[in-house]
N, C-alpha and C. Protein backbone atom coordinates (compact mmCIF):
# COMPACT_ATOMS: atom_id res chain seq x y z
N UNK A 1 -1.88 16.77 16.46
CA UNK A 1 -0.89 16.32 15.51
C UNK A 1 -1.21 16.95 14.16
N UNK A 2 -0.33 17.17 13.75
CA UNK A 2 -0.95 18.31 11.79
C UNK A 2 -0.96 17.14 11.18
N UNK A 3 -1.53 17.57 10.18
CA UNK A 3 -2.02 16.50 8.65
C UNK A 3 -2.18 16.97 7.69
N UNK A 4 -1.50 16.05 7.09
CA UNK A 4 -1.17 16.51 5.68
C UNK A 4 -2.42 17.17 4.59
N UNK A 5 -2.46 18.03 4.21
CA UNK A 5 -3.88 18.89 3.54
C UNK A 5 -3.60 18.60 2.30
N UNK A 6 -4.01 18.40 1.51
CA UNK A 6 -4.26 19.08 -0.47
C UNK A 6 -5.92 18.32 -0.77
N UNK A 7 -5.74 19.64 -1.61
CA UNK A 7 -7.49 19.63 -2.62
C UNK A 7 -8.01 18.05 -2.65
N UNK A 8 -7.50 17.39 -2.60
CA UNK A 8 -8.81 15.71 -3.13
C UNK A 8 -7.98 15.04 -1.57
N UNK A 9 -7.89 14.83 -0.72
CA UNK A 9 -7.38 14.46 0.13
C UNK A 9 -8.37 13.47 0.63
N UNK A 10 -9.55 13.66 0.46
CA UNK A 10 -10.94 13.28 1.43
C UNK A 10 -11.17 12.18 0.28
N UNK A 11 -11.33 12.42 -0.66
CA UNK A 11 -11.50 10.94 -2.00
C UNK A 11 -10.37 10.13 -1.56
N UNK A 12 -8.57 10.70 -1.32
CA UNK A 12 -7.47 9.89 -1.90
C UNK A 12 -7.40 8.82 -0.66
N UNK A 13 -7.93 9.34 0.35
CA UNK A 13 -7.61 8.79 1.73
C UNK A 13 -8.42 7.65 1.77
N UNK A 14 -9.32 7.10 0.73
CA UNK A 14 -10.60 5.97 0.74
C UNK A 14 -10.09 5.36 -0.97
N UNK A 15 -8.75 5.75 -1.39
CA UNK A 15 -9.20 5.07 -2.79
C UNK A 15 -8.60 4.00 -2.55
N UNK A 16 -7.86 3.72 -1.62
CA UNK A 16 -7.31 2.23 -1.68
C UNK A 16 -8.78 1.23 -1.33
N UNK A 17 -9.68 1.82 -0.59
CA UNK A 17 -10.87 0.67 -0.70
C UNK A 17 -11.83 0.29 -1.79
N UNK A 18 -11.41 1.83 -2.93
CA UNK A 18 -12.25 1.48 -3.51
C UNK A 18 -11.81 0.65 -4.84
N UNK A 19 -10.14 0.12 -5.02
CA UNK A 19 -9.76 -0.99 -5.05
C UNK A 19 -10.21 -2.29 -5.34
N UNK A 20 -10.73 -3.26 -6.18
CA UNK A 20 -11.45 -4.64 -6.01
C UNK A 20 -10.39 -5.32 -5.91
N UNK A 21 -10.79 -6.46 -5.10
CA UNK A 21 -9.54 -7.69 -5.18
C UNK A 21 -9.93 -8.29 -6.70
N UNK A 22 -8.44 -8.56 -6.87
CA UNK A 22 -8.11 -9.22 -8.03
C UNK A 22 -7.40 -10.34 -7.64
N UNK A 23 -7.86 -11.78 -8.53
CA UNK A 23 -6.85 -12.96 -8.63
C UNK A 23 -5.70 -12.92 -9.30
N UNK A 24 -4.65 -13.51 -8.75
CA UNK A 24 -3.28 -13.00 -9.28
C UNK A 24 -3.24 -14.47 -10.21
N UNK A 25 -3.15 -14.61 -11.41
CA UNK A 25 -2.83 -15.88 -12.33
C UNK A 25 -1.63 -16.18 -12.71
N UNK A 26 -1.12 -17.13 -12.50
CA UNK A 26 0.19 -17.47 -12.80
C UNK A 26 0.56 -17.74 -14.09
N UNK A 27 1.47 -17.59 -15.47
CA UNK A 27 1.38 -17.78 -16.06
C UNK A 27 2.91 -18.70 -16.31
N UNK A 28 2.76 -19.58 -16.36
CA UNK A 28 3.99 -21.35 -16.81
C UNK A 28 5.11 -21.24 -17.29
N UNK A 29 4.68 -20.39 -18.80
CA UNK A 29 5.03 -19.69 -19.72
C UNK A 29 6.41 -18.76 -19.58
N UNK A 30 6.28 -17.68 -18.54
CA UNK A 30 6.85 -17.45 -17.58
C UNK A 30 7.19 -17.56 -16.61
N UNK A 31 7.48 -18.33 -15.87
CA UNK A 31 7.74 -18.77 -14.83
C UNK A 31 9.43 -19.31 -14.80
N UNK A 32 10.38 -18.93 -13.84
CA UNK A 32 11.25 -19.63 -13.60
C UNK A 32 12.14 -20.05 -12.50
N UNK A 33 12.81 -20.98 -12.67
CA UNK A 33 13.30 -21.57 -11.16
C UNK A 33 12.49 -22.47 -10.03
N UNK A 34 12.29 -22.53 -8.90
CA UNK A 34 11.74 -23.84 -7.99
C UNK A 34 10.65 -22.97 -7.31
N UNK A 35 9.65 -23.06 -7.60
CA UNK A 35 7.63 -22.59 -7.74
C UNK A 35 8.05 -22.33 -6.17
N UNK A 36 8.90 -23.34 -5.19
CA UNK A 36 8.29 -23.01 -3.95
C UNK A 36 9.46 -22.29 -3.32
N UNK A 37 10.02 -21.52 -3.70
CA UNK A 37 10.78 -20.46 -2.94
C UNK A 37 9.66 -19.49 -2.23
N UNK A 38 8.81 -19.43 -3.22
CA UNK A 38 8.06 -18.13 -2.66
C UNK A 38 8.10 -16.87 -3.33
N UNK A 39 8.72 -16.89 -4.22
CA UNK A 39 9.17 -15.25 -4.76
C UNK A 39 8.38 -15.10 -6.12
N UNK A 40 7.91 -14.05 -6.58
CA UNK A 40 7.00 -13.49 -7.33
C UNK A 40 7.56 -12.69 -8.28
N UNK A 41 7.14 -12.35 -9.15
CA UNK A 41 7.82 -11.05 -10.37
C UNK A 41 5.81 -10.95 -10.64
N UNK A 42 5.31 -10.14 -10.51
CA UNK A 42 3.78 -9.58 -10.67
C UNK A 42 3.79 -8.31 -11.71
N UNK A 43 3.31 -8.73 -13.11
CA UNK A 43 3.25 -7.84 -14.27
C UNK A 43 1.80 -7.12 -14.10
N UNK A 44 1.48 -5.84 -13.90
CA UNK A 44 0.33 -5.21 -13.65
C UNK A 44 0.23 -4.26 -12.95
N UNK A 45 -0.76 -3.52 -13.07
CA UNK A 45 -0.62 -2.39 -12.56
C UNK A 45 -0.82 -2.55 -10.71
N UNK A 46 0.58 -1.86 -10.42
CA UNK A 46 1.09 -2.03 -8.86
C UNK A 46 -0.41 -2.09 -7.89
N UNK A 47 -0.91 -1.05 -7.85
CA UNK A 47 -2.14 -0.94 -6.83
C UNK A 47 -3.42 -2.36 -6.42
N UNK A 48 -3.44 -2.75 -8.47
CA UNK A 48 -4.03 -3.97 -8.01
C UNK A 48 -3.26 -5.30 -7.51
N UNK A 49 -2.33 -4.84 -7.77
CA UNK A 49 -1.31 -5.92 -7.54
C UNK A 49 -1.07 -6.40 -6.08
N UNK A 50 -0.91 -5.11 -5.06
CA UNK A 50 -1.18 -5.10 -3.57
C UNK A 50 -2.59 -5.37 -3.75
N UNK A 51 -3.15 -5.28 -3.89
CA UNK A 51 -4.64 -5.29 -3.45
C UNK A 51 -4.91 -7.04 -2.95
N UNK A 52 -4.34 -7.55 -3.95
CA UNK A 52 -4.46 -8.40 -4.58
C UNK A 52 -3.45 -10.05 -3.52
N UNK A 53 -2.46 -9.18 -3.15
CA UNK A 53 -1.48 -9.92 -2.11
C UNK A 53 -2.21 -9.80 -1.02
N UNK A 54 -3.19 -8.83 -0.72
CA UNK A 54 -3.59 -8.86 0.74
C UNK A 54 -3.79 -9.85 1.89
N UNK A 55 -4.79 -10.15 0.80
CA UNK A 55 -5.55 -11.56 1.74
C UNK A 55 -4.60 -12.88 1.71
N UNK A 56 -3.30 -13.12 1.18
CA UNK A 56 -2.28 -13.83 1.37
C UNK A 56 -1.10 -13.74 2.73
N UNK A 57 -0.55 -11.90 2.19
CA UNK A 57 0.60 -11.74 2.78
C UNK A 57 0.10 -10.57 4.38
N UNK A 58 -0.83 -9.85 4.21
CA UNK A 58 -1.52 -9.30 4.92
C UNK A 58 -0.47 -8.89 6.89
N UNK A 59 -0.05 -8.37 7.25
CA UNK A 59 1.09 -8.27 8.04
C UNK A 59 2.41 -9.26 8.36
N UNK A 60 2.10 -9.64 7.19
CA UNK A 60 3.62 -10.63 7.16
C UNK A 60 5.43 -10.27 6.17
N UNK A 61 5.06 -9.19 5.67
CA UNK A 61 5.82 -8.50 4.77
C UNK A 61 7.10 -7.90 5.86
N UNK A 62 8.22 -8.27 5.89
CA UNK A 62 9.26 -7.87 6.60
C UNK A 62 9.97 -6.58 6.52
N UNK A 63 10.28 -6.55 4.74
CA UNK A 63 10.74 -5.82 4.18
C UNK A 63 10.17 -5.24 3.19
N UNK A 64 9.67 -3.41 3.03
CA UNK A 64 9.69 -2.91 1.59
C UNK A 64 10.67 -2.11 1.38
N UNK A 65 10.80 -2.41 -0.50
CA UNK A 65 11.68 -1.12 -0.59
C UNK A 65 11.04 -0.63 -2.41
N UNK A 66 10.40 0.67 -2.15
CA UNK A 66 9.71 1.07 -3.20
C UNK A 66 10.39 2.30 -3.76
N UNK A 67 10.60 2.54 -5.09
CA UNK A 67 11.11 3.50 -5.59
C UNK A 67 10.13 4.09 -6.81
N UNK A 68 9.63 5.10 -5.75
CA UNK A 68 8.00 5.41 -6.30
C UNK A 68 8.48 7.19 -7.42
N UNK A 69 7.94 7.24 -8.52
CA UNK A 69 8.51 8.79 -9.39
C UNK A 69 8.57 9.82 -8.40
N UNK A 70 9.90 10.20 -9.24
CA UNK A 70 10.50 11.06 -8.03
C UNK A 70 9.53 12.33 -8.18
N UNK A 71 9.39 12.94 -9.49
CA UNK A 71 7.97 14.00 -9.74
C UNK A 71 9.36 15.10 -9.74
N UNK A 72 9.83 14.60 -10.41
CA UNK A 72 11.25 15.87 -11.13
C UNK A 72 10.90 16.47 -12.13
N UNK A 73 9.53 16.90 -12.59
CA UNK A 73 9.21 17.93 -13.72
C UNK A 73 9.56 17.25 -15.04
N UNK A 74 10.02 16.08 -15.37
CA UNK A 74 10.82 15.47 -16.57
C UNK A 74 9.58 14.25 -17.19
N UNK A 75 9.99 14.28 -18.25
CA UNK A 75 9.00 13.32 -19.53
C UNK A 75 9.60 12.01 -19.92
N UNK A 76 9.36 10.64 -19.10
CA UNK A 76 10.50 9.62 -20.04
C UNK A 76 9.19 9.08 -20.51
N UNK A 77 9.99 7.84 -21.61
CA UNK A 77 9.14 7.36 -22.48
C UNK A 77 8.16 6.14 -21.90
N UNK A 78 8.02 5.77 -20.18
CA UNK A 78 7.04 4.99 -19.98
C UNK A 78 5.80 5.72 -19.41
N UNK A 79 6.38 7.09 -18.51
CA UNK A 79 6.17 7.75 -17.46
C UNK A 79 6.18 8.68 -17.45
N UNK A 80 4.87 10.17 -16.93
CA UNK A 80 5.33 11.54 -16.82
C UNK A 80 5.43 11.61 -15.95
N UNK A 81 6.91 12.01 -15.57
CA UNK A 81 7.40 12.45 -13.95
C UNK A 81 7.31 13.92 -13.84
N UNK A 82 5.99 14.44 -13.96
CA UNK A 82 6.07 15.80 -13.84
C UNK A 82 4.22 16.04 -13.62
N UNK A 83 3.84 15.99 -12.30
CA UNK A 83 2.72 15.50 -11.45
C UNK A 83 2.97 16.91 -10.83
N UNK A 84 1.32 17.67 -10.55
CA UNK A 84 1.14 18.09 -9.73
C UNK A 84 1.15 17.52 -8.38
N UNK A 85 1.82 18.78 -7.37
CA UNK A 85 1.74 18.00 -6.35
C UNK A 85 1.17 17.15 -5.60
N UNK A 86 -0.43 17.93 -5.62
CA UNK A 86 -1.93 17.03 -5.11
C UNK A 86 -2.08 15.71 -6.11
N UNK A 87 -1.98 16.06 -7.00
CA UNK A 87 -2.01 14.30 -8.08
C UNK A 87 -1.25 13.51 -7.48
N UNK A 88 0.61 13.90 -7.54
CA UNK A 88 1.22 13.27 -6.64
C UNK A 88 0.72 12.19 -5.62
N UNK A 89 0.47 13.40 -4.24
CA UNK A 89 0.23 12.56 -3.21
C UNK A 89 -1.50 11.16 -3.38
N UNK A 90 -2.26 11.80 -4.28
CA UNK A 90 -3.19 11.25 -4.97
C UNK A 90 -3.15 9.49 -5.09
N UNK A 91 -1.84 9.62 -6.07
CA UNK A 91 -1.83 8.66 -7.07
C UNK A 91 -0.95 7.67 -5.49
N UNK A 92 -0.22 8.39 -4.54
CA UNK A 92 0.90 7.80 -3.81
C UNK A 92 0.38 6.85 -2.77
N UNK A 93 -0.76 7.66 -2.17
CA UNK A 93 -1.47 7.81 -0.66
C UNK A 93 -1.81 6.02 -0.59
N UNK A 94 -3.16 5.50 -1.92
CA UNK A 94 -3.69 4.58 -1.57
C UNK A 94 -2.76 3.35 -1.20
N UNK A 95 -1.42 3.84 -2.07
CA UNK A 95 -0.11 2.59 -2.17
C UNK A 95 0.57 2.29 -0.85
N UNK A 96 0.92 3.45 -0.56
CA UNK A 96 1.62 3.41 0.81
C UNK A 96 0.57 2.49 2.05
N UNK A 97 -0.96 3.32 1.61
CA UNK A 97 -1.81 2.26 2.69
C UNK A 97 -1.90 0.69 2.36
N UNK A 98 -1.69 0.36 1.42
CA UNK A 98 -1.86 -0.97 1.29
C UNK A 98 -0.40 -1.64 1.46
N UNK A 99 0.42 -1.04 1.26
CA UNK A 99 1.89 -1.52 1.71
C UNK A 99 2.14 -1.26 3.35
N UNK A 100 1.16 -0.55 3.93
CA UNK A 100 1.52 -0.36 5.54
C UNK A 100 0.80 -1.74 5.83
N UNK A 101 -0.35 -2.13 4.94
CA UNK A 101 -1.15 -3.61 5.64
C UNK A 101 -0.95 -4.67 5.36
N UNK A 102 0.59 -4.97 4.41
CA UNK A 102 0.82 -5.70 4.32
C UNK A 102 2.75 -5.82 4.82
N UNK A 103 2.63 -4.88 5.93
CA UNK A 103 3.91 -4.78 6.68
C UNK A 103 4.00 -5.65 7.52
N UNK A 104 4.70 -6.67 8.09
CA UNK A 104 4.61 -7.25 9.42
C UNK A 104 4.87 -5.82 10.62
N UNK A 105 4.22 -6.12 11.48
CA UNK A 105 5.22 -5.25 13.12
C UNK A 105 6.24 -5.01 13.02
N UNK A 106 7.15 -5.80 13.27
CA UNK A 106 8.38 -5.78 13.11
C UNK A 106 9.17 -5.74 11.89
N UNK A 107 8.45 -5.30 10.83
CA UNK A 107 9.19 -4.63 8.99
C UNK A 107 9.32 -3.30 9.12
N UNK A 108 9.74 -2.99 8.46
CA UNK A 108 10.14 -1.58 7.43
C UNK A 108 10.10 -1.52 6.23
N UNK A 109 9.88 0.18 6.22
CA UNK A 109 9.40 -0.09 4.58
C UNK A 109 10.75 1.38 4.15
N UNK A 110 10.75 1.13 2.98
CA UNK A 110 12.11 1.96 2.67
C UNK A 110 11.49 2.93 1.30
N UNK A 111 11.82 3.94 1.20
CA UNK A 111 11.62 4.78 0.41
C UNK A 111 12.36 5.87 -0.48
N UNK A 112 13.05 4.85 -1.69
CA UNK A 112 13.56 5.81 -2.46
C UNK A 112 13.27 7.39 -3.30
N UNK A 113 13.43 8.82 -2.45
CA UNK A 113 12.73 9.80 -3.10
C UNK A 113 14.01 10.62 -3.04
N UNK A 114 13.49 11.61 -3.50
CA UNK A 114 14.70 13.01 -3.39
C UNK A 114 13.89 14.01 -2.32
N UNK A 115 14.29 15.26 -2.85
CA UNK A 115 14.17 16.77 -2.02
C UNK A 115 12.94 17.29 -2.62
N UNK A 116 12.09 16.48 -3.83
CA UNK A 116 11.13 17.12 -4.08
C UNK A 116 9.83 16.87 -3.81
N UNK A 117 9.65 15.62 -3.50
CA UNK A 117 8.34 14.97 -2.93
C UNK A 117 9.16 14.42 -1.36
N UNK A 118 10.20 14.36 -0.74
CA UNK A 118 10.81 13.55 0.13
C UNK A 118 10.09 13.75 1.62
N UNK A 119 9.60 15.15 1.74
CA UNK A 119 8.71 15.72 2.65
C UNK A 119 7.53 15.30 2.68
């Protein structure tokens, strides 16, 4: 079966472990509507954020749908969407693994990209 190659591949393929769990804190303050629906709004940086759902949601996740930088060469004011490719898959790799372990069997995960990273 081929596999996917670039320069740091052998680090990117282990950085989701090297990851610490983090406690997710709720803050009151913010908070709105009935606590026990279940539904979340999580301010922080995404990676720890999965990290962090693991040991909760851990193959029970039905549905993803992530709309990760498209890496269109362009500069906005939160974000540089203009990533080498290997950074790219870098920064992408550990996310996708921690969103595959917190897929149920029977989920899908959905992926908003274009023609430039879509491969």
């Amino acid at each position: 079966m081929p596999t996917l190659r670039w320069l740091t591949r052998d680090e990117d393929v282990r950085a989701a472990e090297k990851v610490p769990y983090r406690l997710l804190e709720e803050d009151p303050a913010l908070g709105y509507g009935d606590r026990d629906t279940g539904n979340m709004l999580i301010q922080g940086d995404n990676l720890e954020a999965l990290k962090a759902l693991l040991p909760y949601y851990a193959g029970q996740v039905k549905c993803i749908y992530i709309d990760p930088p498209y890496n269109t060469g362009s500069a906005f004011e939160h974000y540089d969407d203009n990533l080498e490719h290997s950074k790219w898959l870098a920064m992408m790799w550990p996310r996708l693994e921690l969103l595959r372990e917190l897929l149920a069997e029977d989920g899908s995960i959905w992926v908003s990209i274009d023609d430039r990273e879509g491969h």
